[in-house]
PDB file of N, CA and C in Angstrom:
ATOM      1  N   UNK A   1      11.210  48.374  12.093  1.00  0.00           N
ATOM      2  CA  UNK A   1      10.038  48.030  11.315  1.00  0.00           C
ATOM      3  C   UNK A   1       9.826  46.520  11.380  1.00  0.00           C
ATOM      4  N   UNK A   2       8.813  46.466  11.331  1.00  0.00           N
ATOM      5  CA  UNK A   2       8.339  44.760  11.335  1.00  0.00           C
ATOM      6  C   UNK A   2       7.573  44.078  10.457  1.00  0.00           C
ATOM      7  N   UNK A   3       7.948  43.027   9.809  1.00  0.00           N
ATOM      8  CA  UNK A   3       6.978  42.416   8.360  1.00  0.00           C
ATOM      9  C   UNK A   3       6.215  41.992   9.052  1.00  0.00           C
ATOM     10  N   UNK A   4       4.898  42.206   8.210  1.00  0.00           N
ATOM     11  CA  UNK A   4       3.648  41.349   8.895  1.00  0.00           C
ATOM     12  C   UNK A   4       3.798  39.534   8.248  1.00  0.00           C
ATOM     13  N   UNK A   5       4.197  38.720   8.833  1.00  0.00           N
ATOM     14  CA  UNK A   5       4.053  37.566   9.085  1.00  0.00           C
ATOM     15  C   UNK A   5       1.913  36.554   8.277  1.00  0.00           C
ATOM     16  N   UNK A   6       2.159  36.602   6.836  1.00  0.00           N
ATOM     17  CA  UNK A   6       0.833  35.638   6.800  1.00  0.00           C
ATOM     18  C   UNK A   6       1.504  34.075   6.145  1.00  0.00           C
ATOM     19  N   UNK A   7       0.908  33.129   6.076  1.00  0.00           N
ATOM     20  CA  UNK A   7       0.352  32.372   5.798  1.00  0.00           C
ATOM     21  C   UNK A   7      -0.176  32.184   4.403  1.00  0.00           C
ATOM     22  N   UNK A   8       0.541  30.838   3.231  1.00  0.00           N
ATOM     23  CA  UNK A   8      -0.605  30.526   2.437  1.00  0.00           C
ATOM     24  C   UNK A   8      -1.361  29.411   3.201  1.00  0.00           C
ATOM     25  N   UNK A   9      -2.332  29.382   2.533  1.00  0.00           N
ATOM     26  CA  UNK A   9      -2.850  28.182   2.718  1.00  0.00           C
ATOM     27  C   UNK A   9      -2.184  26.539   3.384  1.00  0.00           C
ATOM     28  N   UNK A  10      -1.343  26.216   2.118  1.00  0.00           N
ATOM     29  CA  UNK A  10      -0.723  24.784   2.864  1.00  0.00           C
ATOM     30  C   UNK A  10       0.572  25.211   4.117  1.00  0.00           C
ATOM     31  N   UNK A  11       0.901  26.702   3.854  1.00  0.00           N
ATOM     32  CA  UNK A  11       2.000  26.944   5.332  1.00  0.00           C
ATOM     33  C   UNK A  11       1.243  26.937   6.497  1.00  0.00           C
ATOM     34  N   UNK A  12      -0.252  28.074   6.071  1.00  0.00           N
ATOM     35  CA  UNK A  12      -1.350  27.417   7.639  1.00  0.00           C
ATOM     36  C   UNK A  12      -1.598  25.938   8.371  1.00  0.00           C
ATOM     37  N   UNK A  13      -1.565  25.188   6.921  1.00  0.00           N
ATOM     38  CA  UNK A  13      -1.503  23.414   7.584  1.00  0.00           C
ATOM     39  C   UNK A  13      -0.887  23.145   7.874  1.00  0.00           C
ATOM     40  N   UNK A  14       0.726  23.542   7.231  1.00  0.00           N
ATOM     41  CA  UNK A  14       1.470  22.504   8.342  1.00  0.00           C
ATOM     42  C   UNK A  14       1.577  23.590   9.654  1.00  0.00           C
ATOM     43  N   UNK A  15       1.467  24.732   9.402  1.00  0.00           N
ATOM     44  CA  UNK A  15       1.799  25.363  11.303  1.00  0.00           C
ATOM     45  C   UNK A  15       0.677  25.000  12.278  1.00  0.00           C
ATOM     46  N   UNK A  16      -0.746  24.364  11.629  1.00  0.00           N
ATOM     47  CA  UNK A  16      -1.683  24.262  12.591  1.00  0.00           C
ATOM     48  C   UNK A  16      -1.031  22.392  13.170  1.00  0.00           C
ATOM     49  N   UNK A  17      -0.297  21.626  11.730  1.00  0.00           N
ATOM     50  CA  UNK A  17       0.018  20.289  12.277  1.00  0.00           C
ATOM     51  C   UNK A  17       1.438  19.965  13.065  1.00  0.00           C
ATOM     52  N   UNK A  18       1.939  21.392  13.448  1.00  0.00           N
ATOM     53  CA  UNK A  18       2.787  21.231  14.512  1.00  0.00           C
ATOM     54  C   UNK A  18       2.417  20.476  15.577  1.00  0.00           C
ATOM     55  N   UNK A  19       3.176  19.693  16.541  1.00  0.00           N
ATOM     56  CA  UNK A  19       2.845  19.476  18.162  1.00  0.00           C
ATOM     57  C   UNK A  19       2.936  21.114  18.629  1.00  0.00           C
ATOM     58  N   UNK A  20       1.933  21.321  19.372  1.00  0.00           N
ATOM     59  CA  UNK A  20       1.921  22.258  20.003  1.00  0.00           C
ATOM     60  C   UNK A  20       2.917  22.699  20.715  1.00  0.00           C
ATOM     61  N   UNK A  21       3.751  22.136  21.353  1.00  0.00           N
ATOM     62  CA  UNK A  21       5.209  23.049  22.173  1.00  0.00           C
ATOM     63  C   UNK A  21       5.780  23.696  20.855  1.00  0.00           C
ATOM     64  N   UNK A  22       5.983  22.952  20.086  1.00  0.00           N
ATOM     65  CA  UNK A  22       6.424  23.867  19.128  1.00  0.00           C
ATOM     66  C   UNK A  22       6.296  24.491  18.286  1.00  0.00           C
ATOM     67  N   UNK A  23       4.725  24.567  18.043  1.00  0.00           N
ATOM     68  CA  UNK A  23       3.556  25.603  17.465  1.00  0.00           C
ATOM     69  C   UNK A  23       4.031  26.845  18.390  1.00  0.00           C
ATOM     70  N   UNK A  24       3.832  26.914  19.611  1.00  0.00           N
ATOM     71  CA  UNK A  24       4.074  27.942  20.270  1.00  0.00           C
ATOM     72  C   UNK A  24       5.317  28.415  20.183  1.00  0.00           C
ATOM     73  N   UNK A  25       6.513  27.641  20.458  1.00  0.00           N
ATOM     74  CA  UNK A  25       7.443  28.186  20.924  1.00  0.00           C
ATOM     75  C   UNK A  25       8.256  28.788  19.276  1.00  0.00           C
ATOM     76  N   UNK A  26       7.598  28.209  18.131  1.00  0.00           N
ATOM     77  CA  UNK A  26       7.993  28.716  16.868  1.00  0.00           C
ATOM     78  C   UNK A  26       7.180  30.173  16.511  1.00  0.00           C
ATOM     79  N   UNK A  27       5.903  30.540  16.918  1.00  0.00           N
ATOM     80  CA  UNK A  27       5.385  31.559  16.987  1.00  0.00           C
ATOM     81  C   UNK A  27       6.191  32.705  17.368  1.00  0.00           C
ATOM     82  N   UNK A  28       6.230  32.456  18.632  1.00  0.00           N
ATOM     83  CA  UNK A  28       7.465  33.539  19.279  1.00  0.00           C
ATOM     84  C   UNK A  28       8.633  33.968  18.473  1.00  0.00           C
ATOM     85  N   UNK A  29       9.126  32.832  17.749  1.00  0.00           N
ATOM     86  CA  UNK A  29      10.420  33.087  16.912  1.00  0.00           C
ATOM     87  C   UNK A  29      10.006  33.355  15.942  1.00  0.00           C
ATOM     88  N   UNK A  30       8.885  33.377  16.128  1.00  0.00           N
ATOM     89  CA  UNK A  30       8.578  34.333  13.908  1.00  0.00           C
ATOM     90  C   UNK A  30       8.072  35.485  14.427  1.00  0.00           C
ATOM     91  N   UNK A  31       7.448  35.887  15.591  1.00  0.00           N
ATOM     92  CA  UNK A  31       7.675  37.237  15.749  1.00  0.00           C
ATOM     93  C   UNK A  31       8.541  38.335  16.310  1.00  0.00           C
ATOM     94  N   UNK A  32       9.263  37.521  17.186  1.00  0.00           N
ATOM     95  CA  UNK A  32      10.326  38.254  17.537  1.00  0.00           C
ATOM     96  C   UNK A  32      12.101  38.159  16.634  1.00  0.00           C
ATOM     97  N   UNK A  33      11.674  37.384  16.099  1.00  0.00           N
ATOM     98  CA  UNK A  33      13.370  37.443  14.989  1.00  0.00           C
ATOM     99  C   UNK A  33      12.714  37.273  13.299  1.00  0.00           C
ATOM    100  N   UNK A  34      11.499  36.630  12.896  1.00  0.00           N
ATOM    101  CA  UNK A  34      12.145  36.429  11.306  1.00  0.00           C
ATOM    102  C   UNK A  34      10.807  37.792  11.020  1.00  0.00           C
ATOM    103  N   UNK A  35      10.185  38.323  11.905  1.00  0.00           N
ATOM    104  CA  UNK A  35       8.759  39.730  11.922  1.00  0.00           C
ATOM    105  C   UNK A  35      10.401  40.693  11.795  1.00  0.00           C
ATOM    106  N   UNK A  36      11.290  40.640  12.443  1.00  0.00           N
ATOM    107  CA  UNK A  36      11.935  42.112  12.342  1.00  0.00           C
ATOM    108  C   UNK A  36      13.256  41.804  11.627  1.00  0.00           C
ATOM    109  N   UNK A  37      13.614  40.589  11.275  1.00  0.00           N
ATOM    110  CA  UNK A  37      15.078  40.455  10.765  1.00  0.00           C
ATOM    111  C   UNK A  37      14.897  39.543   9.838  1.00  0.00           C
ATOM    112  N   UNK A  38      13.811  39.647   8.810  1.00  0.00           N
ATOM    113  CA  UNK A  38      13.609  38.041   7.953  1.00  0.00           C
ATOM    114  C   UNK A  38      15.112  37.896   7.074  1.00  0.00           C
ATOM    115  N   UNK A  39      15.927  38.855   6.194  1.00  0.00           N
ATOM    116  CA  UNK A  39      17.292  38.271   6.071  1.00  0.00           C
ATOM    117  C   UNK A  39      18.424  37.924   6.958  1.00  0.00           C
ATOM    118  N   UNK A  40      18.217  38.377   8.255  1.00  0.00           N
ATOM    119  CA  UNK A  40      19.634  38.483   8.829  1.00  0.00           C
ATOM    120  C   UNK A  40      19.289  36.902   9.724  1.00  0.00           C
ATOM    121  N   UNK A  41      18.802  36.079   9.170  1.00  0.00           N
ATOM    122  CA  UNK A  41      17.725  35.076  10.345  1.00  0.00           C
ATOM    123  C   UNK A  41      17.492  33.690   9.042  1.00  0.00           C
ATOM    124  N   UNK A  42      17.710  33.897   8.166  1.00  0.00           N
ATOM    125  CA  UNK A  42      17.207  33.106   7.266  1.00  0.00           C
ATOM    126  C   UNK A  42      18.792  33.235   6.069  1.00  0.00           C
ATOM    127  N   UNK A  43      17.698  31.622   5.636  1.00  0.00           N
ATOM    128  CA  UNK A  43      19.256  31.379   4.002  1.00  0.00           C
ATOM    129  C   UNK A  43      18.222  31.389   2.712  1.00  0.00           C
ATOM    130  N   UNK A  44      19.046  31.918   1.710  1.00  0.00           N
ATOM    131  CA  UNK A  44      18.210  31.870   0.676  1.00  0.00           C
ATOM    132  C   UNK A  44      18.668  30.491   0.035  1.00  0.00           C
ATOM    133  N   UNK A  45      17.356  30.084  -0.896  1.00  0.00           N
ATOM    134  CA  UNK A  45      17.581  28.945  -0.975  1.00  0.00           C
ATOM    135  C   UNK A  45      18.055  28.895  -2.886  1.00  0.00           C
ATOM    136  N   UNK A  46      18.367  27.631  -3.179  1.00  0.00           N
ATOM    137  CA  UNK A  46      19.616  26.978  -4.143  1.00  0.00           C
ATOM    138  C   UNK A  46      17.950  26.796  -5.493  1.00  0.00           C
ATOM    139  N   UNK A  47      18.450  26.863  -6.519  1.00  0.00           N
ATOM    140  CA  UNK A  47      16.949  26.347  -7.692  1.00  0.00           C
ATOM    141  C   UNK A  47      16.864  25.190  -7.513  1.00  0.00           C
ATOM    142  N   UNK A  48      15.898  25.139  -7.487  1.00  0.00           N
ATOM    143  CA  UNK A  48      14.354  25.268  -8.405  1.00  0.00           C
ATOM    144  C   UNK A  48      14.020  26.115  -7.118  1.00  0.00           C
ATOM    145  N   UNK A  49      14.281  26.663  -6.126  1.00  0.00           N
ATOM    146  CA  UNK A  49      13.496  27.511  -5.065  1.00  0.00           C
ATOM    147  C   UNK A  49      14.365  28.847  -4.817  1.00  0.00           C
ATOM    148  N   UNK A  50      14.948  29.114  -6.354  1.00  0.00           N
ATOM    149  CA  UNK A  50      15.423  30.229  -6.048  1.00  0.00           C
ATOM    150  C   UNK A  50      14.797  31.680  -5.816  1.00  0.00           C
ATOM    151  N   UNK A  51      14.879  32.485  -4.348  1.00  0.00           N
ATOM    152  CA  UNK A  51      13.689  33.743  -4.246  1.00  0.00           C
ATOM    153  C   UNK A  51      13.132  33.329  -3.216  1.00  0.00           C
ATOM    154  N   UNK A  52      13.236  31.951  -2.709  1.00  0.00           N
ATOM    155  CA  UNK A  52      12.711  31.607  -1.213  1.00  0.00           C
ATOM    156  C   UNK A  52      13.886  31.752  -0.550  1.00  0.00           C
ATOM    157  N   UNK A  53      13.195  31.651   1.048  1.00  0.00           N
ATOM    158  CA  UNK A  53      14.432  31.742   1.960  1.00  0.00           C
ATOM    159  C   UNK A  53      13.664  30.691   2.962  1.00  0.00           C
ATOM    160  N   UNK A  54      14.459  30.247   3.992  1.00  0.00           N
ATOM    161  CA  UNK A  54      14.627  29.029   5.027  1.00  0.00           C
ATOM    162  C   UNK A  54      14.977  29.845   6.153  1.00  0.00           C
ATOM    163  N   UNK A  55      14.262  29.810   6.914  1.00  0.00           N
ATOM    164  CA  UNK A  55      14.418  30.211   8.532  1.00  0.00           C
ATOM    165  C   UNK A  55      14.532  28.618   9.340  1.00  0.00           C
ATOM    166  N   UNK A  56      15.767  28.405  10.207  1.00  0.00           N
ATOM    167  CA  UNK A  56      15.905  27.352  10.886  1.00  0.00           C
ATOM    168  C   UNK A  56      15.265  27.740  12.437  1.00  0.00           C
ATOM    169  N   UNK A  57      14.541  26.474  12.463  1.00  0.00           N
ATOM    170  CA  UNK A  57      14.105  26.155  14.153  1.00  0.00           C
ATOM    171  C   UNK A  57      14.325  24.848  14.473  1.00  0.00           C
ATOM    172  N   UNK A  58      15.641  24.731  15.242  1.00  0.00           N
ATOM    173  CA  UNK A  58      15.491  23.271  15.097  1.00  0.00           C
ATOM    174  C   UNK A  58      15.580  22.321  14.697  1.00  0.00           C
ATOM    175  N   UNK A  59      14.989  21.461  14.393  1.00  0.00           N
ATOM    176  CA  UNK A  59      14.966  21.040  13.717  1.00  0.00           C
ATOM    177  C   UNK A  59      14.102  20.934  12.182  1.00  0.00           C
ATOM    178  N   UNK A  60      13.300  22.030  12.597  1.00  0.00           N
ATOM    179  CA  UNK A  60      12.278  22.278  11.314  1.00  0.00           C
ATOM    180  C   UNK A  60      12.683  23.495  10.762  1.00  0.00           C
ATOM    181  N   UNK A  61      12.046  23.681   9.490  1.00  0.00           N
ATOM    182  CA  UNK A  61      12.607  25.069   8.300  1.00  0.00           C
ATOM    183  C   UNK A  61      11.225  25.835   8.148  1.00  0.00           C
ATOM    184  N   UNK A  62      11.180  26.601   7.995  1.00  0.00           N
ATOM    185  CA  UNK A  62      10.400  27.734   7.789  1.00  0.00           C
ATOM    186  C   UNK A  62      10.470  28.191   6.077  1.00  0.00           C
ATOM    187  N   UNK A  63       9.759  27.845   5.379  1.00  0.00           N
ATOM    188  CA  UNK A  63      10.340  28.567   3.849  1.00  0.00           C
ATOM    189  C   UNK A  63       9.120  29.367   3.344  1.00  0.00           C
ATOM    190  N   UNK A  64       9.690  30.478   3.347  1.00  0.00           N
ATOM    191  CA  UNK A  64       8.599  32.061   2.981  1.00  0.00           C
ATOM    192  C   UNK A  64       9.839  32.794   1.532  1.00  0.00           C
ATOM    193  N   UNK A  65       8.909  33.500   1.610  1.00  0.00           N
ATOM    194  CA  UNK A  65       9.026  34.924   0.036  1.00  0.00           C
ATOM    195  C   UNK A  65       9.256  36.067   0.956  1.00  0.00           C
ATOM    196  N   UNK A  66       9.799  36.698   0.823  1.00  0.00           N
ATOM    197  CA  UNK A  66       9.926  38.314   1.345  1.00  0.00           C
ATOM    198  C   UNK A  66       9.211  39.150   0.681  1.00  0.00           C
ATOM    199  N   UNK A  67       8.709  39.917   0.436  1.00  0.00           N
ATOM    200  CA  UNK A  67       7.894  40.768   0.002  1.00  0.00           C
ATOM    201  C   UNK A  67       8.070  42.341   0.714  1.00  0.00           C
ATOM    202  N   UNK A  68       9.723  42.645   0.471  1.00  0.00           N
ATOM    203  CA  UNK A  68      10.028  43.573   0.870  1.00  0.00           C
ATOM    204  C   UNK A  68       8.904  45.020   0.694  1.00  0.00           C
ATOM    205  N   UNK A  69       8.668  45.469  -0.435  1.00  0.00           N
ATOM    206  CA  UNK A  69       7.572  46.569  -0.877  1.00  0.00           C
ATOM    207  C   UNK A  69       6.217  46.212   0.011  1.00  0.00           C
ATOM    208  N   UNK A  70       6.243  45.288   0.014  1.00  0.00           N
ATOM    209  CA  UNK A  70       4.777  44.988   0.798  1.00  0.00           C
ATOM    210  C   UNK A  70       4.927  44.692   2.563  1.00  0.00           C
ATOM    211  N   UNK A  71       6.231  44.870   2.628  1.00  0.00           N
ATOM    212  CA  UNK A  71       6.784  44.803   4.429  1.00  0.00           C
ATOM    213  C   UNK A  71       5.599  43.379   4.978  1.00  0.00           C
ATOM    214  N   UNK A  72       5.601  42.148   3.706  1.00  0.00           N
ATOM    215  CA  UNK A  72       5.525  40.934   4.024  1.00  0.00           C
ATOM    216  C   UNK A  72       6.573  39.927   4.133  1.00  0.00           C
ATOM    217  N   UNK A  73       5.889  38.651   5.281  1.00  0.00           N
ATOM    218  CA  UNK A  73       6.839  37.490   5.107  1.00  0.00           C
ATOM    219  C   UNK A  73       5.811  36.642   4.730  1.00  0.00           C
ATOM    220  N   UNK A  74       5.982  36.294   3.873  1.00  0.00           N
ATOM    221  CA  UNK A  74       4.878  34.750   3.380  1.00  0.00           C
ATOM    222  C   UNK A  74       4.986  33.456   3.562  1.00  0.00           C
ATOM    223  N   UNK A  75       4.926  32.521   4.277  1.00  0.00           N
ATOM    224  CA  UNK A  75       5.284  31.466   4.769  1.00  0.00           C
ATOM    225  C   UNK A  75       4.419  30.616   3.913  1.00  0.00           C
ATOM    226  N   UNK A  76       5.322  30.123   3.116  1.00  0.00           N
ATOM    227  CA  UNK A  76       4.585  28.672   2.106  1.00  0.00           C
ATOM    228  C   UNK A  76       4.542  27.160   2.956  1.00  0.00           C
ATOM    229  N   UNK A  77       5.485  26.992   4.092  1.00  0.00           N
ATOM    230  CA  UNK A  77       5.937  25.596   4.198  1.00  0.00           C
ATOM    231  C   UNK A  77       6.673  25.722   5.684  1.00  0.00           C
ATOM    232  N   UNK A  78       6.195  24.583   6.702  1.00  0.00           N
ATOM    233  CA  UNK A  78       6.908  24.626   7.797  1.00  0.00           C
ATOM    234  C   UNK A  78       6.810  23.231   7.528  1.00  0.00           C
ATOM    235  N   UNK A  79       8.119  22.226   8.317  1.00  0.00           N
ATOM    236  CA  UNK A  79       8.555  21.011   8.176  1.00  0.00           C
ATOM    237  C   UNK A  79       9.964  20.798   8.530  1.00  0.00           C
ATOM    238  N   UNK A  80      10.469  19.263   8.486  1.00  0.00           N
ATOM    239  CA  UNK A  80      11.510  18.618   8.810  1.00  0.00           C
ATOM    240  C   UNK A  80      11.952  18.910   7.823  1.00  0.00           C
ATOM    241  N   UNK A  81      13.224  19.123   7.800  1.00  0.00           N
ATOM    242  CA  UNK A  81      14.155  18.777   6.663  1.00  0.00           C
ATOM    243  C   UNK A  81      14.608  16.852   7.014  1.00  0.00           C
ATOM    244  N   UNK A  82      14.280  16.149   5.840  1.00  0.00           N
ATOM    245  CA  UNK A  82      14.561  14.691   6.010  1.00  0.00           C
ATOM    246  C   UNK A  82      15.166  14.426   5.012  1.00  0.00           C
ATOM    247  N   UNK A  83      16.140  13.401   5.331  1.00  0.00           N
ATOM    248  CA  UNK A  83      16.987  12.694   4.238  1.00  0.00           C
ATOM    249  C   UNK A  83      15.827  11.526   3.714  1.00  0.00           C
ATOM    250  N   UNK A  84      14.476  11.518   4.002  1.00  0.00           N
ATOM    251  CA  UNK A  84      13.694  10.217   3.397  1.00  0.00           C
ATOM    252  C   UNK A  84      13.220  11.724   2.332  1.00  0.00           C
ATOM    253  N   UNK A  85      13.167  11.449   1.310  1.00  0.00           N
ATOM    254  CA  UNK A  85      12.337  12.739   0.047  1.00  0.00           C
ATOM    255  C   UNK A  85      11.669  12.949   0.125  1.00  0.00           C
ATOM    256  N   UNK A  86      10.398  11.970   0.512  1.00  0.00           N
ATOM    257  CA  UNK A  86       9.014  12.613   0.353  1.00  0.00           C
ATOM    258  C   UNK A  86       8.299  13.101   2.003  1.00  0.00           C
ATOM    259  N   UNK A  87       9.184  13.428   2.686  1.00  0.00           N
ATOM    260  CA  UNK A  87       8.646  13.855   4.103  1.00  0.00           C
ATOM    261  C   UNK A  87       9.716  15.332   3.967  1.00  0.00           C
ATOM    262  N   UNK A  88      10.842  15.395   3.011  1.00  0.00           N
ATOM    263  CA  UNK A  88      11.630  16.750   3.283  1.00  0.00           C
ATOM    264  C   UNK A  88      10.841  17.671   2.835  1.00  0.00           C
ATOM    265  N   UNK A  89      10.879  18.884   3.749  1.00  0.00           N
ATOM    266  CA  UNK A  89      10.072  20.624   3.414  1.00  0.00           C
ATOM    267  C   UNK A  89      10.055  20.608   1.907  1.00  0.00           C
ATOM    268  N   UNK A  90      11.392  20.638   2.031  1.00  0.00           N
ATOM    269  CA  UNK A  90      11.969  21.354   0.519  1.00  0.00           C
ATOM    270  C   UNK A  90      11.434  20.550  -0.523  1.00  0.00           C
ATOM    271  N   UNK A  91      11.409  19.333  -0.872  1.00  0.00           N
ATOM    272  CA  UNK A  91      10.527  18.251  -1.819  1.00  0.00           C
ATOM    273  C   UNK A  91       8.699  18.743  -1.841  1.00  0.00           C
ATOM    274  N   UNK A  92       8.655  19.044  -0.743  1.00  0.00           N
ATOM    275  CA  UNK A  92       7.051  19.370  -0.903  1.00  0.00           C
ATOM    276  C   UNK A  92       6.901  20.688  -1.539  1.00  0.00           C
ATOM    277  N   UNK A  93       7.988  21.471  -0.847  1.00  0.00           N
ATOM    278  CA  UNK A  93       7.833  22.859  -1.894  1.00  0.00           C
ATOM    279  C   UNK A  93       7.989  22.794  -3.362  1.00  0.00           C
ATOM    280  N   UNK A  94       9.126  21.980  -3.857  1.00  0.00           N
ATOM    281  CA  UNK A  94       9.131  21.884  -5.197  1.00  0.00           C
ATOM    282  C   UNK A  94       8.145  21.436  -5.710  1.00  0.00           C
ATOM    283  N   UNK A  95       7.442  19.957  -5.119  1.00  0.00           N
ATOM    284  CA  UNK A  95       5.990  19.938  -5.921  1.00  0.00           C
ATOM    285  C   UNK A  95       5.204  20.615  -6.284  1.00  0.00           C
ATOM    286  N   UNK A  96       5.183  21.699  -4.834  1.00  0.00           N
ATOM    287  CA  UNK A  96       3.816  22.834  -4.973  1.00  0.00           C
ATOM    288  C   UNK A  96       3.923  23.658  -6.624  1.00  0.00           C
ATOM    289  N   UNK A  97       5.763  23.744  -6.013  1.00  0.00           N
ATOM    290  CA  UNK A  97       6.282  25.130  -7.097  1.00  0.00           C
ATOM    291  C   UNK A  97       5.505  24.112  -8.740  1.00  0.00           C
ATOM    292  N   UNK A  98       6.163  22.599  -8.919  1.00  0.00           N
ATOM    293  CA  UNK A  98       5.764  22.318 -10.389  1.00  0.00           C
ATOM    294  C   UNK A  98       4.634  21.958 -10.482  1.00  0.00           C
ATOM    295  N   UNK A  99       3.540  22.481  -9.903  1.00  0.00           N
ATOM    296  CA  UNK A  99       2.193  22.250 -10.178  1.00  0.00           C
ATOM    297  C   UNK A  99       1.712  23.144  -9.999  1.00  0.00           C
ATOM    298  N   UNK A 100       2.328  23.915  -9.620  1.00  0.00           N
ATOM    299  CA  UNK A 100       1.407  25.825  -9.814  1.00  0.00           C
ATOM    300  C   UNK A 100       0.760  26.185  -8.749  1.00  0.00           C
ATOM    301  N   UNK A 101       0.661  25.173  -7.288  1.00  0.00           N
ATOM    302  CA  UNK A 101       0.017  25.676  -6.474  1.00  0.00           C
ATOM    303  C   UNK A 101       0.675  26.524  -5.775  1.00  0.00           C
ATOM    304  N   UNK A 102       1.947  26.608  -6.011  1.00  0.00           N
ATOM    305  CA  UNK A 102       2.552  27.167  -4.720  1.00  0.00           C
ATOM    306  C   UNK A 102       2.374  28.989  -5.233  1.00  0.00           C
ATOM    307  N   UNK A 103       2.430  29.364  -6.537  1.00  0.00           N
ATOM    308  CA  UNK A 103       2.078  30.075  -7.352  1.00  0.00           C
ATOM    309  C   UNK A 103       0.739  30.624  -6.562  1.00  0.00           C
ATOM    310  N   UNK A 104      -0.185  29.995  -6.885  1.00  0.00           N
ATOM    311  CA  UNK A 104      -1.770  30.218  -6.755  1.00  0.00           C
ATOM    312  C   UNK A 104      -1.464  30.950  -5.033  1.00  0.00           C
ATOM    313  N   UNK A 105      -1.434  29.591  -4.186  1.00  0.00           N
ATOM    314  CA  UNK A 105      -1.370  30.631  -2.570  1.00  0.00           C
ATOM    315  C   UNK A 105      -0.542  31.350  -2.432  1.00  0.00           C
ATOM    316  N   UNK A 106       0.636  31.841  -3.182  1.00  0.00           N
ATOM    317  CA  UNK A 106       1.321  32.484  -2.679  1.00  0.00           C
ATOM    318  C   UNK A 106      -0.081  34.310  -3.191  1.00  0.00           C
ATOM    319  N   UNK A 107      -0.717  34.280  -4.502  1.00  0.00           N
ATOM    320  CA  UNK A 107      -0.957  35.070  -4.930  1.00  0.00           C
ATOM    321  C   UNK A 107      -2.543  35.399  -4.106  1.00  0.00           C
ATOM    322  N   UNK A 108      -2.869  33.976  -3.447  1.00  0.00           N
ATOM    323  CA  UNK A 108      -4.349  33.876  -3.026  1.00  0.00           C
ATOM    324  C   UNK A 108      -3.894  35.027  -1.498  1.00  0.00           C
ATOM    325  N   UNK A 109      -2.427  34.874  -0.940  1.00  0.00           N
ATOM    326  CA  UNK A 109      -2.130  35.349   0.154  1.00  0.00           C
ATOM    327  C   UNK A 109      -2.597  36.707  -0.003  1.00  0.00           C
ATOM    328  N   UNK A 110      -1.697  37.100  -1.064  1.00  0.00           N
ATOM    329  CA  UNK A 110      -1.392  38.589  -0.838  1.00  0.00           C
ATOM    330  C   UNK A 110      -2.809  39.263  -1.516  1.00  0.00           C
ATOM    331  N   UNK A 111      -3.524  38.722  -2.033  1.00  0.00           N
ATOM    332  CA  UNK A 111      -4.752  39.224  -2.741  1.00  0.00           C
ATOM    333  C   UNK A 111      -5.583  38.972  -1.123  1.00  0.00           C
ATOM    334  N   UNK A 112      -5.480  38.247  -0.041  1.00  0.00           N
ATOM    335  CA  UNK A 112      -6.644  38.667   0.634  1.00  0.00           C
ATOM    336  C   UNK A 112      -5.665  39.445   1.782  1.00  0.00           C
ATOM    337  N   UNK A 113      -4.593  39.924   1.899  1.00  0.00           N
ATOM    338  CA  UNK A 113      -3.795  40.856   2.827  1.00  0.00           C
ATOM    339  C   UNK A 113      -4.320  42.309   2.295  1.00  0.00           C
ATOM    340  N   UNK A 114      -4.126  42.262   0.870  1.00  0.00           N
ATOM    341  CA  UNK A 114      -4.716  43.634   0.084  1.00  0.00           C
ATOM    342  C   UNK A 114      -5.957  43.666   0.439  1.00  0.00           C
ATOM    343  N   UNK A 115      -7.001  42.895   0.187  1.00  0.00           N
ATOM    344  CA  UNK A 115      -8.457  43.476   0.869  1.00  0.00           C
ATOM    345  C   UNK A 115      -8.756  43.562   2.180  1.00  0.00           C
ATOM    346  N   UNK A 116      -8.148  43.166   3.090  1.00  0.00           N
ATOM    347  CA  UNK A 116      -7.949  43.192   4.835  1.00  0.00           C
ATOM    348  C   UNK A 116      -7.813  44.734   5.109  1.00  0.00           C
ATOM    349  N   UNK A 117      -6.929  45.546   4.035  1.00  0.00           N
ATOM    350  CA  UNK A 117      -6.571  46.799   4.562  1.00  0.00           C
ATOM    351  C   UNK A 117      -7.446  47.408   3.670  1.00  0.00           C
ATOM    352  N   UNK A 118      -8.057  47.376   2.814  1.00  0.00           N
ATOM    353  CA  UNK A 118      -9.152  48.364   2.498  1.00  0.00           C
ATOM    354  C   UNK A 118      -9.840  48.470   3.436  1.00  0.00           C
TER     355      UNK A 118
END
């Protein structure tokens, strides 16, 4: 079985602000390993992001929601992990998380996945 792979909003920006070699060559690896194996492929992550998980490429992280019942992967955030704070994945996710946006797209996701299949 295979999770369908979407996108919120700010995970679409940073995957569209990849360099392209590795826009592509990260595509491939989200459909052929984290589309059919999103735990056996990924770490769950430590609080304040506890319930996310981190798929490594590289040098960049992948951080999505599983949405097992819904045979989704939700990708909030692609990025460097950096020892400078305000360029690390994980720092941007926590912002999202304490300002409610990350909340909002995660819910804006799955509310337009649900009307796609009506």
């Amino acid at each position: 079985m295979a999770y369908r792979i979407e996108f919120t909003k700010d995970g679409l920006e940073d995957a569209k602000a990849l360099p392209k070699s590795v826009k592509n060559s990260l595509a491939k690896e989200l459909k052929t390993k984290l589309a059919f194996h999103p735990t056996g492929c990924s770490e769950p992550l430590r609080p304040p992001l506890t319930g996310w998980r981190s798929f490594h490429y590289g040098k960049y992280r992948v951080i999505f929601k599983l949405y097992e019942d819904l045979e989704i992967v939700a990708i909030a955030a692609i990025g460097k992990h950096s020892s400078r704070t305000a360029e690390d994945v994980y720092r941007k996710l926590e912002v999202l998380a304490r300002s409610g946006r990350l909340a909002d797209g995660i819910l804006a996701t799955l509310l337009s996945f649900s009307d796609r299949k009506r």
